[in-house]
Structure formats: structure tokens, C-alpha cells
Protein backbone atom coordinates (compact mmCIF):
# COMPACT_ATOMS: atom_id res chain seq x y z
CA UNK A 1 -4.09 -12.45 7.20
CA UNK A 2 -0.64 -14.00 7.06
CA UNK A 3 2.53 -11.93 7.06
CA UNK A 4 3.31 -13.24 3.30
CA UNK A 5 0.33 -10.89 1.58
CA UNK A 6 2.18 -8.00 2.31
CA UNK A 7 4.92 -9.01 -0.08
CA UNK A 8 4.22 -6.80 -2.59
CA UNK A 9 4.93 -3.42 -0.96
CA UNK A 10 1.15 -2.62 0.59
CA UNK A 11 3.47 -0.34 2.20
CA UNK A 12 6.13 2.41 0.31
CA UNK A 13 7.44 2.41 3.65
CA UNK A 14 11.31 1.07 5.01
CA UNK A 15 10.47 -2.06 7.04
CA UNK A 16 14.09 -1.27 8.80
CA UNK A 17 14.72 1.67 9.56
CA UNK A 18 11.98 4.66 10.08
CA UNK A 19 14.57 7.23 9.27
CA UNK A 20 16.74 7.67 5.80
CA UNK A 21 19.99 7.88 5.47
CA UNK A 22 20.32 11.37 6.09
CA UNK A 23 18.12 10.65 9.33
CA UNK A 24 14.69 12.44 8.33
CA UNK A 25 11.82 10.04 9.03
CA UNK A 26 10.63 8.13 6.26
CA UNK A 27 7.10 9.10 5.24
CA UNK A 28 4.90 6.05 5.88
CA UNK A 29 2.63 5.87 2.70
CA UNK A 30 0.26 3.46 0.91
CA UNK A 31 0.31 2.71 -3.28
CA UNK A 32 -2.07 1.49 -5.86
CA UNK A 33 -1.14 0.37 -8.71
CA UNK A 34 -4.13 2.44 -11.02
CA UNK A 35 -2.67 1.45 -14.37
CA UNK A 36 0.37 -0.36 -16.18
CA UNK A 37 3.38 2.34 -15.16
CA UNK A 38 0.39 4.78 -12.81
CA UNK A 39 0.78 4.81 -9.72
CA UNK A 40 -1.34 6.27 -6.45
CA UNK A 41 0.23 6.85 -3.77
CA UNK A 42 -1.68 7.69 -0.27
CA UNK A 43 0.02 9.36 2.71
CA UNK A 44 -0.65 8.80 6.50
CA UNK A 45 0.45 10.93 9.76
CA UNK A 46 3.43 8.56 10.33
CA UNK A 47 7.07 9.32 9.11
CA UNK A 48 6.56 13.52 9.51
CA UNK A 49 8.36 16.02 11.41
CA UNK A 50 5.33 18.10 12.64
CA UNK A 51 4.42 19.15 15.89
CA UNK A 52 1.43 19.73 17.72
CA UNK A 53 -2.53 19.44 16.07
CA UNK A 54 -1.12 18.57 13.33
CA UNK A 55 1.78 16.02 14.27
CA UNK A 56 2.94 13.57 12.52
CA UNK A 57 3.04 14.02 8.65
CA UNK A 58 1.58 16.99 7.91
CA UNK A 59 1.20 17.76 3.96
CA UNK A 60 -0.75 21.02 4.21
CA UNK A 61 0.48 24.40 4.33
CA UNK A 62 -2.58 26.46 5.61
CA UNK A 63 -3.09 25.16 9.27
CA UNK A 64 -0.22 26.70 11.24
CA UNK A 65 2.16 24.23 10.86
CA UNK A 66 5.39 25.92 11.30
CA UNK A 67 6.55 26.26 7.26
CA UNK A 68 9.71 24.60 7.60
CA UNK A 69 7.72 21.29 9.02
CA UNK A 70 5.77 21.15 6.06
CA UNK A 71 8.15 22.22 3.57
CA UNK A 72 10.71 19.13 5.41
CA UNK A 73 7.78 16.83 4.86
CA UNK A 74 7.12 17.56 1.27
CA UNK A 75 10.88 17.54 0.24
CA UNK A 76 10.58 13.92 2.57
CA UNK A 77 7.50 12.58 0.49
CA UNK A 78 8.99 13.42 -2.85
CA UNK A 79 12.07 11.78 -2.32
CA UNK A 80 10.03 8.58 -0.84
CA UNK A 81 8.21 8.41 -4.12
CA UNK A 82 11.11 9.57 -6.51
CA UNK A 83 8.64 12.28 -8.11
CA UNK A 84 7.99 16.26 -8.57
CA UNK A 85 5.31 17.30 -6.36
CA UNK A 86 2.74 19.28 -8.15
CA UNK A 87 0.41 21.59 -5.70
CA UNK A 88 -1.95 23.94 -5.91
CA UNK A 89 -4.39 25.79 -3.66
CA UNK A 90 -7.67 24.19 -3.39
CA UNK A 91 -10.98 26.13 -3.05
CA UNK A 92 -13.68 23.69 -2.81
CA UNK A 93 -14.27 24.32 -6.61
CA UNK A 94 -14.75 22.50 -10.47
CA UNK A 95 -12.09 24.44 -11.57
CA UNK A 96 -9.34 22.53 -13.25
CA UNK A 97 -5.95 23.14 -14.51
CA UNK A 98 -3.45 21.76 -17.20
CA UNK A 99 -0.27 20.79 -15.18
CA UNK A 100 1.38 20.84 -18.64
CA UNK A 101 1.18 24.58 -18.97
CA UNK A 102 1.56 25.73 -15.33
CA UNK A 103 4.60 23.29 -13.82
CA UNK A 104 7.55 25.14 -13.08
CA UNK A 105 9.97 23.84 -10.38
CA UNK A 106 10.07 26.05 -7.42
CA UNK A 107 10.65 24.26 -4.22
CA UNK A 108 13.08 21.21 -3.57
CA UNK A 109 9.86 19.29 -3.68
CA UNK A 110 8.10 20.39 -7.08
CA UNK A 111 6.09 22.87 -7.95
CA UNK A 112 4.13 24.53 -5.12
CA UNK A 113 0.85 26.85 -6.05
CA UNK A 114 -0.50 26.60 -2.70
CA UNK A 115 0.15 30.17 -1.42
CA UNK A 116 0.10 28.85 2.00
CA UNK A 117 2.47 29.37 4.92
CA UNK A 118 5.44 27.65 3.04
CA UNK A 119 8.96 29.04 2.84
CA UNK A 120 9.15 31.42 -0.16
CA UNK A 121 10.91 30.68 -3.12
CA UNK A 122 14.43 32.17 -3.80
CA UNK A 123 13.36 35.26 -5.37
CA UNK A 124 10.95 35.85 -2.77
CA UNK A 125 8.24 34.96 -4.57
CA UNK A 126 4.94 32.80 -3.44
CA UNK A 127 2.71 31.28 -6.35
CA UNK A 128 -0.93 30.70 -6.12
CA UNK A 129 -3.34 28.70 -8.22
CA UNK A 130 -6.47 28.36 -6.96
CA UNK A 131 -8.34 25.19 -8.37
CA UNK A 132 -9.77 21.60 -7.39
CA UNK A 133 -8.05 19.15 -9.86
CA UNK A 134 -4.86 18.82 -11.70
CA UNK A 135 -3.97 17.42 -15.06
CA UNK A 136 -1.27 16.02 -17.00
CA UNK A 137 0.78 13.80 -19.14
CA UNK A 138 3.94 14.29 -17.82
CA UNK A 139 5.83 11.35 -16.48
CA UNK A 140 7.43 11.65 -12.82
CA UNK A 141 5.19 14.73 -11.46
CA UNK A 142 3.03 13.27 -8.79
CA UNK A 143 -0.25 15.36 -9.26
CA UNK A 144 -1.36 16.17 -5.28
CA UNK A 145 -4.91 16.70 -3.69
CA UNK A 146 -4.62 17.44 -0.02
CA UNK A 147 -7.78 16.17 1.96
CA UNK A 148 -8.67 15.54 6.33
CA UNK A 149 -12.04 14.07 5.06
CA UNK A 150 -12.77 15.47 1.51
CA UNK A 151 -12.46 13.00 -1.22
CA UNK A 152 -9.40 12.39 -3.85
CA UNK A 153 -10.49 11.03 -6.85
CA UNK A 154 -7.64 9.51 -8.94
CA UNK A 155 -8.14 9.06 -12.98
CA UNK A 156 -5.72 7.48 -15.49
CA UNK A 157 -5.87 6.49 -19.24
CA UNK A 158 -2.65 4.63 -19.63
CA UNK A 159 -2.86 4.22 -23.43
CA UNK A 160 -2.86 7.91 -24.27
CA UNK A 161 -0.71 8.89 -20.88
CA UNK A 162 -3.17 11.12 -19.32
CA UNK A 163 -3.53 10.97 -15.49
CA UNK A 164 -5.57 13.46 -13.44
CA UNK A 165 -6.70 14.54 -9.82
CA UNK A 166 -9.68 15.69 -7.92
CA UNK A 167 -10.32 16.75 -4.43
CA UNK A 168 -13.72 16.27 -3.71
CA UNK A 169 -15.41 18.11 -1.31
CA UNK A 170 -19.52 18.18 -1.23
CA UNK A 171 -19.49 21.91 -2.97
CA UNK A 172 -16.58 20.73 -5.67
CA UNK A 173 -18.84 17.83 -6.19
CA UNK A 174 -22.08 19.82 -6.55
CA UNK A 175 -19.82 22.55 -8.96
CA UNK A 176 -19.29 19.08 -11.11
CA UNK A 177 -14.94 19.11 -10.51
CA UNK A 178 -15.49 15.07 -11.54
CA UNK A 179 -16.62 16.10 -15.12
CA UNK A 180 -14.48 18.92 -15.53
CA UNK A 181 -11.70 16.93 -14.83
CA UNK A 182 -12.58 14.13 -17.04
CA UNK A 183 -13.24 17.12 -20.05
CA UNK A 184 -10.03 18.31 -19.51
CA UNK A 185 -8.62 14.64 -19.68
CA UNK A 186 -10.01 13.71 -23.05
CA UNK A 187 -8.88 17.47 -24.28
CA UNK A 188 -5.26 16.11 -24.18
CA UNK A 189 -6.11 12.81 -25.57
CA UNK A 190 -8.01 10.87 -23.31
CA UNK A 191 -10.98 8.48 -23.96
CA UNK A 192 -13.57 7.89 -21.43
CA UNK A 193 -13.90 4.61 -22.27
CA UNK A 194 -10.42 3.94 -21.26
CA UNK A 195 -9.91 6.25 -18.22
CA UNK A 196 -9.69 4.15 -14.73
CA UNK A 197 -10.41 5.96 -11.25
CA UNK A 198 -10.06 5.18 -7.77
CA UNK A 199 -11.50 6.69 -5.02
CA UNK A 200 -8.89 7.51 -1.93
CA UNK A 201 -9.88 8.03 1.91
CA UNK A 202 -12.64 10.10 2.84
CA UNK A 203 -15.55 10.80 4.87
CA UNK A 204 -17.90 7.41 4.94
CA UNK A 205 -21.55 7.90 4.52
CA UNK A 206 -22.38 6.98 8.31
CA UNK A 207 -20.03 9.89 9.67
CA UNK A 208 -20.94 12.56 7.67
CA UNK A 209 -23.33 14.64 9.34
CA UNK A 210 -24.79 17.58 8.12
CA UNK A 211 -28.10 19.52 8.57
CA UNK A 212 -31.48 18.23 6.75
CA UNK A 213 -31.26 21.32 4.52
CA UNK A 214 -27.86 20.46 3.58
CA UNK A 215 -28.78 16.56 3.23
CA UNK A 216 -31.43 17.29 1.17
CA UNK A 217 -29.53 19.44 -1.62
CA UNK A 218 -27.05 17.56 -1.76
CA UNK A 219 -29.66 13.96 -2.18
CA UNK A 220 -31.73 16.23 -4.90
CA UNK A 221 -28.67 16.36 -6.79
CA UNK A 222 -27.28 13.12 -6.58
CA UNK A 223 -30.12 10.70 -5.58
CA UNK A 224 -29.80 8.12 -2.74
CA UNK A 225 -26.64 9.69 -1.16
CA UNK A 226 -28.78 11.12 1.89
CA UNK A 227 -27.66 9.03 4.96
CA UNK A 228 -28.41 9.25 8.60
CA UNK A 229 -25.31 8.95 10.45
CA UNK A 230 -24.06 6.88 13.45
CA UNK A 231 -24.82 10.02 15.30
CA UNK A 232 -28.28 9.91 14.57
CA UNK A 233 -28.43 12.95 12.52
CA UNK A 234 -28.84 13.81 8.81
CA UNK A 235 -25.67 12.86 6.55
CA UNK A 236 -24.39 12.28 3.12
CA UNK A 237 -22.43 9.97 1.24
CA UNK A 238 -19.68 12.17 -0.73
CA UNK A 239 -18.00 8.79 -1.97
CA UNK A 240 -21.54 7.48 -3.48
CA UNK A 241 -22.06 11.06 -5.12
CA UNK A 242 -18.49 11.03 -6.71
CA UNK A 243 -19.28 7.32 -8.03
CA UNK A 244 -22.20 8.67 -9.94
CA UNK A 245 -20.32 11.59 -11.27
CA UNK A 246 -17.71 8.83 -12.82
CA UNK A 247 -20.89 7.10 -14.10
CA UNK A 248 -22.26 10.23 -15.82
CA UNK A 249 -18.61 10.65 -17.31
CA UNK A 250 -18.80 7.47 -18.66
CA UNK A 251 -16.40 5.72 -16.50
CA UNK A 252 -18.11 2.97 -13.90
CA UNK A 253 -18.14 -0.73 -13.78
CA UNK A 254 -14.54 -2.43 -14.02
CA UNK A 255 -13.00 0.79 -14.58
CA UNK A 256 -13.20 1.40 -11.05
CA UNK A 257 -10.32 0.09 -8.94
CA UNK A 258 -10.27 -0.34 -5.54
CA UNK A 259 -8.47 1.09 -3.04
CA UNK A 260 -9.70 -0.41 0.17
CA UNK A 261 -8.03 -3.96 0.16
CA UNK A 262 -4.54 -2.02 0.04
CA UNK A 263 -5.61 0.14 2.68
CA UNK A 264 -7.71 -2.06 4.93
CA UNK A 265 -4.19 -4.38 4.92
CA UNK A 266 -2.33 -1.68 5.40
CA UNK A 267 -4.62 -0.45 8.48
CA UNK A 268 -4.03 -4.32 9.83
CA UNK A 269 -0.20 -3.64 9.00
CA UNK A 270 -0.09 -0.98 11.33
CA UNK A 271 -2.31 -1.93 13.77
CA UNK A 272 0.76 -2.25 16.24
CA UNK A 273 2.80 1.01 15.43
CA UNK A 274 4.52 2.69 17.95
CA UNK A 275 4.31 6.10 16.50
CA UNK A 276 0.55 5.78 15.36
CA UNK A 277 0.04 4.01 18.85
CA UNK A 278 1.70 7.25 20.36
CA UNK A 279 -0.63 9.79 18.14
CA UNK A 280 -3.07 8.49 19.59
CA UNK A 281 -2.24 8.73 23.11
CA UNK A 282 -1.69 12.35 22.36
CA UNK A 283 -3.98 13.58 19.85
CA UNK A 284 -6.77 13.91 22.03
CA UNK A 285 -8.90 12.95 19.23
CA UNK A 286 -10.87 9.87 20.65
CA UNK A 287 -9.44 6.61 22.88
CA UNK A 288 -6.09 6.15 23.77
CA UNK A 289 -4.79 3.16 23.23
CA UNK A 290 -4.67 2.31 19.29
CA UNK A 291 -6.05 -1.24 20.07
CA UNK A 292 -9.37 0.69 20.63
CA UNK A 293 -8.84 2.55 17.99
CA UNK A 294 -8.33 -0.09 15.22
CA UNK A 295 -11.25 -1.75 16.68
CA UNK A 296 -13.26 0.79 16.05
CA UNK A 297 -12.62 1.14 12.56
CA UNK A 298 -15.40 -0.04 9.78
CA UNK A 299 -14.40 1.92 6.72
CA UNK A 300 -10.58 1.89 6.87
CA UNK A 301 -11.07 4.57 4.28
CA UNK A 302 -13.12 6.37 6.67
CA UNK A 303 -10.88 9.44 7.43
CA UNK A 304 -12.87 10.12 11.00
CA UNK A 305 -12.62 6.24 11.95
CA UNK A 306 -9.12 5.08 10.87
CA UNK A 307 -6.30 6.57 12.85
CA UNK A 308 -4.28 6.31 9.71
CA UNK A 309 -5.60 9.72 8.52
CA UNK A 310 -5.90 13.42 9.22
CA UNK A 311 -9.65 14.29 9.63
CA UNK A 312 -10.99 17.72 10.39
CA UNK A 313 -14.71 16.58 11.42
CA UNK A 314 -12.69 14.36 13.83
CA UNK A 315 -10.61 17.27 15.35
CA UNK A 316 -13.43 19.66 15.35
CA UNK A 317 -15.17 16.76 17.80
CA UNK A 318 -12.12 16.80 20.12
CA UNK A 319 -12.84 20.67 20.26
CA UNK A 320 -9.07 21.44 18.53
CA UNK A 321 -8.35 24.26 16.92
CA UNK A 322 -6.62 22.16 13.66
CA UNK A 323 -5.35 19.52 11.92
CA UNK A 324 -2.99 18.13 9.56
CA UNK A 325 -3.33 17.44 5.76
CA UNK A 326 -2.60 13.97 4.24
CA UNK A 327 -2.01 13.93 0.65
CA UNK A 328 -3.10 11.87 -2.31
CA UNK A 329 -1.20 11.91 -5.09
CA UNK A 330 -1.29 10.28 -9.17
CA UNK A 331 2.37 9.74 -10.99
CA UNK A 332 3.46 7.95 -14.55
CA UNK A 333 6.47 6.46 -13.55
């Protein structure tokens, strides 16, 4: 791949400088272009303050990041992607919510509904809303899903300006958070026949491993996503499940974009970085030199293969105690 097909920004990154001009780092993150005016927008680990398991850029709030790390981060990441940050506190559910009704600025960054260890607000006050998937149609709040291996599943409908969120975990997936999402959707004026989706990083098939009993749930409710891992034991494909939930919703076909040429470029991009190369000398997580790394990557969306991302089945391997939170996020510009 020549140096001239990353023209068109595979990277929302500064390709000068890795600091801004107030000298924070500048969060390294990867968009695709959903829908005319919709953007998604991934995060990495590179271009974060944090420290520690979960060094680098570190999104989520509940892993004992020190709060003023994450809260930096966040207020770094919205200003990257000139947006609001809309967050809330994810419980492996379907539950939904209407951005539209809940939104209220109270961070630098947005509006923050994570009740995690984050600075409180100035009256002292910490909001919590506990659901799975986010909806709106309001232009410049970047709707948020933090995942280390779960799935984000990113829906638009451009013509009625609807754009929603899911985080995807296997029990959110079995509790049906795709449809929910995609009911809530055509509730503000949506059509199903016009809604687009991408699916972000996750998990892959081959290095999800869970017990038979798990395995075989999971394959009884959405048929042919039993696996058997790279490991040798039973797994399951959470991306595969997700892609027959969009089916069922009525969205499949065309109306799936993919994100995996952006980020398998953007993987090759960065195959040379000299603060992902120093992660992983440090992270403990696997080899460490990033050459090896890299090499071993076949899914670049594969959260446990690609050094790119946080993973939590990845840390839990290197026997650490935690890990950071990347972020994927949906805006109308």
C-alpha cells in the first residue's frame, strides 16, 4: 500500500505534531464516513494521558484510572472530533435511551451518565444512566459506547437524521439491544429500510473462548455463531450474531458498511509508532516488539490481536488486574 491512500484522513490524527497547541497529546483515532454528514469515529490507546494497565488513552471511567486521566482524555477526544460527548453507564443490557430527552451538558466534554470514578460535576453531583445504546437526532453530540472486546454497533438513517449506538456484549446481544435500538430509531422517524450500520472492533470469532455450555446458548440463539477458537476451546462469534440481529431488523446487504479497510490501513499506518511500539514493550500483554505484534494480527478489528485496542480477554491472559476503555462513537456533523 502506497503512502498516497492515506490521503483522505484514515487517520483524525495530527501527522505533525502528537501534542495540541496547548500541549495535551492528540488522541490518535480512526473515522468512517457511515452516511452523507455521519460520521464514526474509533479511538485507540495512542494520544492519552493515562498511566499504568490502562496507559495510553483510556476512555473508561470504572477501571481505576486516576479520574482526572480520564476526564483529560475525554475533554482531549471531544475537542479532536469538535463534538459533545454523550455517555452513559453500560450494563451489558437491551435497554435503550433517547439522547434527546436525557442530554444535559455537565462536564467540559458532554454529558457524562457513567457514574464512574470521574470528577464530579460543579454542584457535586454524579449522574447515572444505566443502559446499552444511545439515540438521537441531534447534530454535534457524538453518541459513545465504550468496549475492550465487546462490540459497537453504529446505525444511521441520514434522510430522517437519526443516528444510534450499541455496545454489544454476548448478554446485550442475547437481551436483543440490536432491535431495541433500531425500535427506538424508527420511533423518532427512522425507516429500516434506510438505516446503515457498521460494526466497530471487537472480539473475532477465533478468540473468543467460552465454555460449551456457554457456546451452545449462545449458537441455539443465533445459529452458526459457535466457533472453536485458536485456543482449541469452545467460542463464539459476537460479530456474526450482531449481523443477524441487523438482518432480523431489516437492515443487511449494502446497508452494511465496512469498517475494516479503514482500520486494517490504519493498523498498516501505525505499524511503526513509537508510542504503540512502546505500549507494547510495557504492557506485558504479549511480545515486545510491535513488529511481532502487527504480524500477528488477522482481524485488525480483533480487539485481542491488534495492538491498536484495549482488550480485557487480552489483559486477563497477561494475568493484570485491568485495562483501559477505547471508545466508539456516532456524530451528525
Amino acid at each position: 500500500m502506497t503512502q498516497s491512500e492515506y490521503a483522505d484522513e484514515i487517520l483524525d490524527s495530527n501527522a505533525i505534531s502528537p501534542t495540541d497547541k496547548d500541549g495535551r497529546p492528540i488522541p490518535v483515532t480512526i473515522p468512517v464516513m457511515l452516511a452523507p454528514g455521519i460520521k464514526v469515529v474509533y479511538t485507540t490507546r495512542l494520544g492519552g494521558v493515562s498511566q499504568g494497565d490502562a496507559a495510553g488513552l483510556n476512555l473508561g471511567g470504572k477501571n481505576g484510572d486516576d479520574p482526572a486521566h480520564v476526564a483529560a482524555n475525554r475533554a482531549a477526544l471531544a475537542d479532536e472530533i469538535d463534538a459533545r460527548l454523550s455517555l452513559v453507564s453500560q450494563i451489558h443490557s437491551g435497554v435503550a435511551v433517547d439522547v434527546d430527552e436525557t442530554y444535559a451538558d455537565n462536564r467540559a466534554y458532554g454529558f457524562d451518565a457513567t457514574g464512574g470514578a470521574v470528577p464530579e460535576d460543579e454542584d457535586g453531583e454524579v449522574t447515572v444512566v444505566e443502559a446499552d445504546a444511545q439515540v438521537t437526532t441531534r447534530r454535534g453530540i457524538a453518541l459513545g459506547v465504550f468496549a475492550a472486546d465487546c462490540l459497537p454497533v453504529l446505525l444511521a438513517d441520514a434522510e430522517s437524521g437519526v443516528v444510534g449506538v450499541a455496545h454489544c456484549g454476548r448478554r446485550g446481544l442475547q437481551q436483543g439491544v440490536i432491535g431495541e435500538t433500531v425500535r427506538m430509531m424508527t420511533a423518532k422517524g427512522a425507516r429500516a429500510d434506510r438505516i446503515v450500520a457498521t460494526l466497530g472492533p471487537c472480539i473475532c470469532g477465533d478468540c473468543y473462548e467460552v465454555g460449551e455450555a456457554i457456546a451452545s446458548e449462545f449458537d441455539a440463539q443465533f445459529p452458526g455463531t459457535a466457533t472453536i477458537t485458536r485456543f482449541g476451546g469452545p467460542g463464539i462469534d459476537i460479530a456474526a450474531a450482531a449481523l443477524r440481529e441487523l438482518a432480523a431488523a431489516g437492515i443487511a446487504g449494502d446497508r452494511i458498511v465496512e469498517s475494516r479497510p479503514r482500520v486494517a490501513a490504519a493498523t498498516q499506518y501505525l505499524s511503526e509508532d513509537g508510542e504503540l511500539a512502546e505500549l507494547c514493550r510495557t504492557d506485558g500483554e504479549g511480545a515486545t516488539e510491535l513488529a511481532e505484534r502487527i504480524d500477528g494480527v488477522r482481524h485488525s478489528l480483533c480487539t485481542l490481536e491488534n495492538p491498536l485496542w484495549y482488550s480485557h480477554r487480552r489483559a486477563s491472559l497477561a494475568n493484570k488486574n485491568g485495562e483501559g476503555r477505547m471508545l466508539a462513537l456516532i456524530v451528525m456533523e
